[in-house]
Protein backbone atom coordinates (compact mmCIF):
# COMPACT_ATOMS: atom_id res chain seq x y z
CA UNK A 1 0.00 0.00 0.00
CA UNK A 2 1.55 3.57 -0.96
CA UNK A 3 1.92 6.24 1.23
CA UNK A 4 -1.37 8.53 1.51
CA UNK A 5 -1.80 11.64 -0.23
CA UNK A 6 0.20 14.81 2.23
CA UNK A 7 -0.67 18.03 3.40
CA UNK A 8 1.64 20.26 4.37
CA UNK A 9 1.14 21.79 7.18
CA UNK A 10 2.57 25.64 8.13
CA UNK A 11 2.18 27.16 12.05
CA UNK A 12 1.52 30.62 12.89
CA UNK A 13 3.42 33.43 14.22
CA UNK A 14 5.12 32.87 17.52
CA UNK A 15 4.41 28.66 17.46
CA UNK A 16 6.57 25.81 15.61
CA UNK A 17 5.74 22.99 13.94
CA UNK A 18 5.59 21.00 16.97
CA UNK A 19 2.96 23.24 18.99
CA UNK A 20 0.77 23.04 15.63
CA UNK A 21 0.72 18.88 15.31
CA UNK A 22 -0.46 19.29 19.10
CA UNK A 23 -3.23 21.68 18.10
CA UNK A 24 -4.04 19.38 15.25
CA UNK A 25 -4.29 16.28 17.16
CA UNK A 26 -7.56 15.38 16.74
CA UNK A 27 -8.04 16.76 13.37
CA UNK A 28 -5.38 14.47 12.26
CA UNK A 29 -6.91 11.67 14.33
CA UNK A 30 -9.98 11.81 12.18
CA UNK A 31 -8.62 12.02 8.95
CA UNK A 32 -5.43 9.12 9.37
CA UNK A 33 -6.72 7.25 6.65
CA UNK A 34 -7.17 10.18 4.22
CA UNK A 35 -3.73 11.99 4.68
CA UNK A 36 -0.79 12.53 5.84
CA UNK A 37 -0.07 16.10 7.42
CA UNK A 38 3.66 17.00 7.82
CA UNK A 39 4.65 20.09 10.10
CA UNK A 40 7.09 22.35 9.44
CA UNK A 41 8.98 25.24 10.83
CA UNK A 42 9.63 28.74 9.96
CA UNK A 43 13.39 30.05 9.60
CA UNK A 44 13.24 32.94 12.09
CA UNK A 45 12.83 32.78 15.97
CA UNK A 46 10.73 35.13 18.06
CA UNK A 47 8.60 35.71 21.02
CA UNK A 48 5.71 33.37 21.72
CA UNK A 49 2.68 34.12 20.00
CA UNK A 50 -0.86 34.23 21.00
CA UNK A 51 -2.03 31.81 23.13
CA UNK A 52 1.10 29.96 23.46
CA UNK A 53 1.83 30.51 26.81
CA UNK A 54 1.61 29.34 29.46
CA UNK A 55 0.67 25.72 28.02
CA UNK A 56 3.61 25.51 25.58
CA UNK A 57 6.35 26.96 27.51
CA UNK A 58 8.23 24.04 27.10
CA UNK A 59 8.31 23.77 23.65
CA UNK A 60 10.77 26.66 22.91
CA UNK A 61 12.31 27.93 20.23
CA UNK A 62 9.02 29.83 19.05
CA UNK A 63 9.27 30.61 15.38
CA UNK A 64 8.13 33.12 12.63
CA UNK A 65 7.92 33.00 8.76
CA UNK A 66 9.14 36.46 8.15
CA UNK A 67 11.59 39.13 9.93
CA UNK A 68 12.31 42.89 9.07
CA UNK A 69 14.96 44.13 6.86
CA UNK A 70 17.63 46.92 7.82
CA UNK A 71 14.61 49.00 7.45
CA UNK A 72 12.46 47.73 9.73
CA UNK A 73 9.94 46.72 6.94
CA UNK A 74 9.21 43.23 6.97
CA UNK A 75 10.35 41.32 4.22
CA UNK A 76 7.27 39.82 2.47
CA UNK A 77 9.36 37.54 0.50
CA UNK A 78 10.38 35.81 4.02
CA UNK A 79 13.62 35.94 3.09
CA UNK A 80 16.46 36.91 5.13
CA UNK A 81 17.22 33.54 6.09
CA UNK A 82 20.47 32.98 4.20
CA UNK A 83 22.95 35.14 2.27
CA UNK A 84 21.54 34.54 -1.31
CA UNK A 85 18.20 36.03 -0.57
CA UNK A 86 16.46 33.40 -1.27
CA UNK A 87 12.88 33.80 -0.67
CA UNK A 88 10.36 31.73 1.68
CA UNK A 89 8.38 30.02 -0.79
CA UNK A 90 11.80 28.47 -2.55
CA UNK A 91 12.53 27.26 1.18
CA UNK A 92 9.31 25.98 2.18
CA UNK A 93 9.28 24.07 -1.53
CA UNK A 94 12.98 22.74 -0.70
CA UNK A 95 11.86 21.12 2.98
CA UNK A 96 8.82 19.78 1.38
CA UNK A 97 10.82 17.80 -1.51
CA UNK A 98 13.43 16.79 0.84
CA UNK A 99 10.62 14.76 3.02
CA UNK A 100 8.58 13.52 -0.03
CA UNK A 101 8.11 13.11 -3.75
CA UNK A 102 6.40 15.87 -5.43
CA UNK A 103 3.34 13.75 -6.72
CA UNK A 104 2.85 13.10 -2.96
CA UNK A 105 1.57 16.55 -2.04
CA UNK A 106 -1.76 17.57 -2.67
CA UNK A 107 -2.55 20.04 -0.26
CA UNK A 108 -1.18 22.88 2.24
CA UNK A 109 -2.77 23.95 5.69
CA UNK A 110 -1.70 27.03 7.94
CA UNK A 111 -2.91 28.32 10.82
CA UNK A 112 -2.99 32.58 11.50
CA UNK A 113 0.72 33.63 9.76
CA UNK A 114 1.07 30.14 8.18
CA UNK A 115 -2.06 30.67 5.95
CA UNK A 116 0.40 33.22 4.32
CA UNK A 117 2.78 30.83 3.27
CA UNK A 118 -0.56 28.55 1.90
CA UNK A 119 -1.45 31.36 -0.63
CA UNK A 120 2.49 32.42 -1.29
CA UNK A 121 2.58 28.42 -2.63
CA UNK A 122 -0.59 28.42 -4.44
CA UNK A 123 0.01 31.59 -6.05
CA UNK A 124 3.34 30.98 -6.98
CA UNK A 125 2.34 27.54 -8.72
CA UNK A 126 -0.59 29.76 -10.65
CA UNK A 127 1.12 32.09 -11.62
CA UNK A 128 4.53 29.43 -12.53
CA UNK A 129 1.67 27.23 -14.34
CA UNK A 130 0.27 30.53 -16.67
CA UNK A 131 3.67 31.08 -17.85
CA UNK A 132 4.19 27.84 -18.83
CA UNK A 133 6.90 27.27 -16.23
CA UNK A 134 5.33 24.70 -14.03
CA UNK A 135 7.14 23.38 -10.25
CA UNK A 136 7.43 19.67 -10.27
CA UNK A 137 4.97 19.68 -6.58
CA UNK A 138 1.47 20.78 -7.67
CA UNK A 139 -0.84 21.22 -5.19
CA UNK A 140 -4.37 20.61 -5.35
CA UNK A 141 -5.97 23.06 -2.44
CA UNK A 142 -5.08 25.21 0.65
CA UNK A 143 -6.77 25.32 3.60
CA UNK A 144 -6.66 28.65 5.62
CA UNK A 145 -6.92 28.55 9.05
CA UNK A 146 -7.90 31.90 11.16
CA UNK A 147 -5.66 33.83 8.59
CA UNK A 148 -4.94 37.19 7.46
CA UNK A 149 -2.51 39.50 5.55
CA UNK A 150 -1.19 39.32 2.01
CA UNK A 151 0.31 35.61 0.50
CA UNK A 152 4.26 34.90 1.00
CA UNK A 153 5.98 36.93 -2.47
CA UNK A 154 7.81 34.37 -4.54
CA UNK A 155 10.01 35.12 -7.44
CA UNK A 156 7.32 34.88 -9.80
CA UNK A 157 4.80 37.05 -7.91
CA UNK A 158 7.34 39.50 -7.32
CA UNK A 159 8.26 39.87 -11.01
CA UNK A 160 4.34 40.94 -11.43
CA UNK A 161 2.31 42.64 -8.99
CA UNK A 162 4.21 42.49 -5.85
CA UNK A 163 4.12 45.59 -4.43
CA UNK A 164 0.34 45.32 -4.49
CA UNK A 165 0.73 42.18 -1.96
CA UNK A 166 3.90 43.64 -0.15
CA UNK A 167 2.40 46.59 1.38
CA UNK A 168 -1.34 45.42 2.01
CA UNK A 169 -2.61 48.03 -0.42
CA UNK A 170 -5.05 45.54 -1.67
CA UNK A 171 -8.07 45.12 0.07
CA UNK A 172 -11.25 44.53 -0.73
CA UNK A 173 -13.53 42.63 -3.68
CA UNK A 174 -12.09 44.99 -6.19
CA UNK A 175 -8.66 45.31 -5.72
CA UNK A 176 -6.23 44.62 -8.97
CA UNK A 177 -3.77 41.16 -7.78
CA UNK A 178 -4.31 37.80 -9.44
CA UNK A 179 -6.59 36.30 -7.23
CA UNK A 180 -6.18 32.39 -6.45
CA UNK A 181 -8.35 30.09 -8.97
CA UNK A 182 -6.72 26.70 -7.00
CA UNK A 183 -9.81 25.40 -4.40
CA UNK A 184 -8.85 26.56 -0.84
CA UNK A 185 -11.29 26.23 2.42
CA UNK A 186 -11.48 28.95 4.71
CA UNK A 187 -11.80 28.70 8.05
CA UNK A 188 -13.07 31.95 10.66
CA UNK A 189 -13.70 32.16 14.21
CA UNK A 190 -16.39 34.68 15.01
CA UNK A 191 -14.87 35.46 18.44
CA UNK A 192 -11.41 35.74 16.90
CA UNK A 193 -10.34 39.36 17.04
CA UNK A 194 -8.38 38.37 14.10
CA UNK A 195 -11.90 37.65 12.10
CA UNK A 196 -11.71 41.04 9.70
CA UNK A 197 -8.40 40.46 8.48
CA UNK A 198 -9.28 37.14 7.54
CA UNK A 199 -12.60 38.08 5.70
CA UNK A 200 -9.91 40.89 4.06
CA UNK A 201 -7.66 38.39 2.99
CA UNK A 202 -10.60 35.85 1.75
CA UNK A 203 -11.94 38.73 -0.44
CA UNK A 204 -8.79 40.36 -1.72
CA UNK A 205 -6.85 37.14 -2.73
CA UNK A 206 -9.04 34.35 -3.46
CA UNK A 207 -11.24 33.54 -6.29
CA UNK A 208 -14.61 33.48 -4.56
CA UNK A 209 -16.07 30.68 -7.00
CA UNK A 210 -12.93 28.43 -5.88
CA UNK A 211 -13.31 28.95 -2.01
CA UNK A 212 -15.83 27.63 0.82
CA UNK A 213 -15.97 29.33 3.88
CA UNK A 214 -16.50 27.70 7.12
CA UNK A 215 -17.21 29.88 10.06
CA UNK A 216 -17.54 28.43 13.26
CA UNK A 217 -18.05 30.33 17.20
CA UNK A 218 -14.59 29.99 18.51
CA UNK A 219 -11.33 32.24 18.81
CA UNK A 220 -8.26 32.47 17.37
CA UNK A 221 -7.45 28.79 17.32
CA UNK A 222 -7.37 25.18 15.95
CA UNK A 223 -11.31 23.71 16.26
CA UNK A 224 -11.31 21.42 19.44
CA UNK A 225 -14.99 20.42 19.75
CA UNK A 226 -15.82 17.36 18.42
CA UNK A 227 -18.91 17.94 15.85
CA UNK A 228 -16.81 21.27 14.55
CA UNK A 229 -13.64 19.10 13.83
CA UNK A 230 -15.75 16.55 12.33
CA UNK A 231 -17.79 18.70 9.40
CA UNK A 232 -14.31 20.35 9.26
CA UNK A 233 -12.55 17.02 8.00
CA UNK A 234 -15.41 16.28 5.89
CA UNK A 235 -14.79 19.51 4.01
CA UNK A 236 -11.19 18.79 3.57
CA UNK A 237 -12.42 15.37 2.26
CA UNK A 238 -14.51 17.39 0.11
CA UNK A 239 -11.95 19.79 -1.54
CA UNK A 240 -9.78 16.83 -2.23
CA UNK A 241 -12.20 14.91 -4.14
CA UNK A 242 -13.46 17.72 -5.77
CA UNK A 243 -10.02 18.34 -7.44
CA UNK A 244 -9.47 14.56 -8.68
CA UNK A 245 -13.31 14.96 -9.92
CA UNK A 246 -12.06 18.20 -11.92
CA UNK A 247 -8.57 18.16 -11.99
């Protein structure tokens, strides 16, 4: 029996890969004979985030996908992690070869910062797939967990319109960025304070007739109750076999 299809899966701000598997747990749990989800961790240490402490105290170093350049602007590309410049989305790419083959992959998952790194893949393989310069890994779907802010800039994105997703200048329905066609799933929290910048970031770079939205009463975390994380894996379920329906 081959391996099953893998997500990969990107923390937020101020967690690790580690801290996210725990807050996946039981999401995982129900879907073990569906996927695989493999964690991953950002280049860049920080403070803990949100609602790390005091519970994951113990799992130090806390990590973060971008830092700030001499400027103090952040660098939207994420790079800054080695001397060549190389930018986030080439890194994340490199990890996620290194641990499987690249017909393995069909989807990505992050949580609050991570979901940034979600639509930097996705947009990068649109936009790589338009100019008839495909990536070997070609994902099927994102799902976007309690997100907000622009996608991670690749090359390819910043060659086009990345100033438009570097500064935050686009919001809203009408703004002018290439908006992601690949299916993603959105998930909001109504209590999370973080809620507007996620509708922002549904509406300003995602196709609407490629998304579905779940929102669900809950704050700026992972679902934990058991009927939520249930309809939740059944979406995922559905996204996948939507995309080997309609490939």
């Amino acid at each position: 029996m081959g391996r099953l299809p893998r997500i990969a899966c990107f923390h937020g701000g101020g967690s690790n890969g580690e801290i996210y598997a725990f807050q996946c747990v039981r999401l995982q749990e129900v879907l073990k004979d569906d996927f695989q989800f493999v964690y991953f961790d950002a280049p860049f240490e920080r403070s803990a985030g949100p609602g790390v402490l005091p519970y994951f105290h113990d799992c130090a170093p806390f990590k973060t996908w971008f830092t700030n350049g001499p400027d103090g602007v952040e660098l939207s590309d994420g790079s800054g992690y080695n001397r060549a410049g190389s930018d986030g989305v080439e890194r994340v790419l490199k990890l996620m070869e290194a641990e499987g083959r690249a017909e393995e992959w069909v989807g990505a998952m992050g949580f609050s910062q991570g979901t940034r790194i979600v639509g930097g893949l996705l947009l990068d393989q649109q936009q790589r797939a338009e100019a008839g310069n495909p990536r070997d890994i070609n994902l099927k779907f994102g799902v976007l967990c309690m997100g907000g802010a622009a996608p991670m800039v690749s090359e390819i994105s910043r060659a086009t319109n990345h100033d438009r997703y570097a500064d935050g200048s686009a919001i809203g329905p009408k703004s002018n960025v290439d908006r992601i066609t690949i299916p993603t799933l959105h998930l909001h929290g109504l209590k999370d304070e973080n809620l507007e910048r996620g509708r922002q970031q549904l509406a300003t770079y995602y196709d609407q007739k490629a998304t579905t939205l779940y929102e669900i009463e809950y704050h700026h975390a992972m679902p934990w109750v058991k009927s939520e994380i249930l309809h939740f894996a059944d979406l995922i379920r559905q996204i996948y076999q939507d995309t080997q329906i309609n490939p």
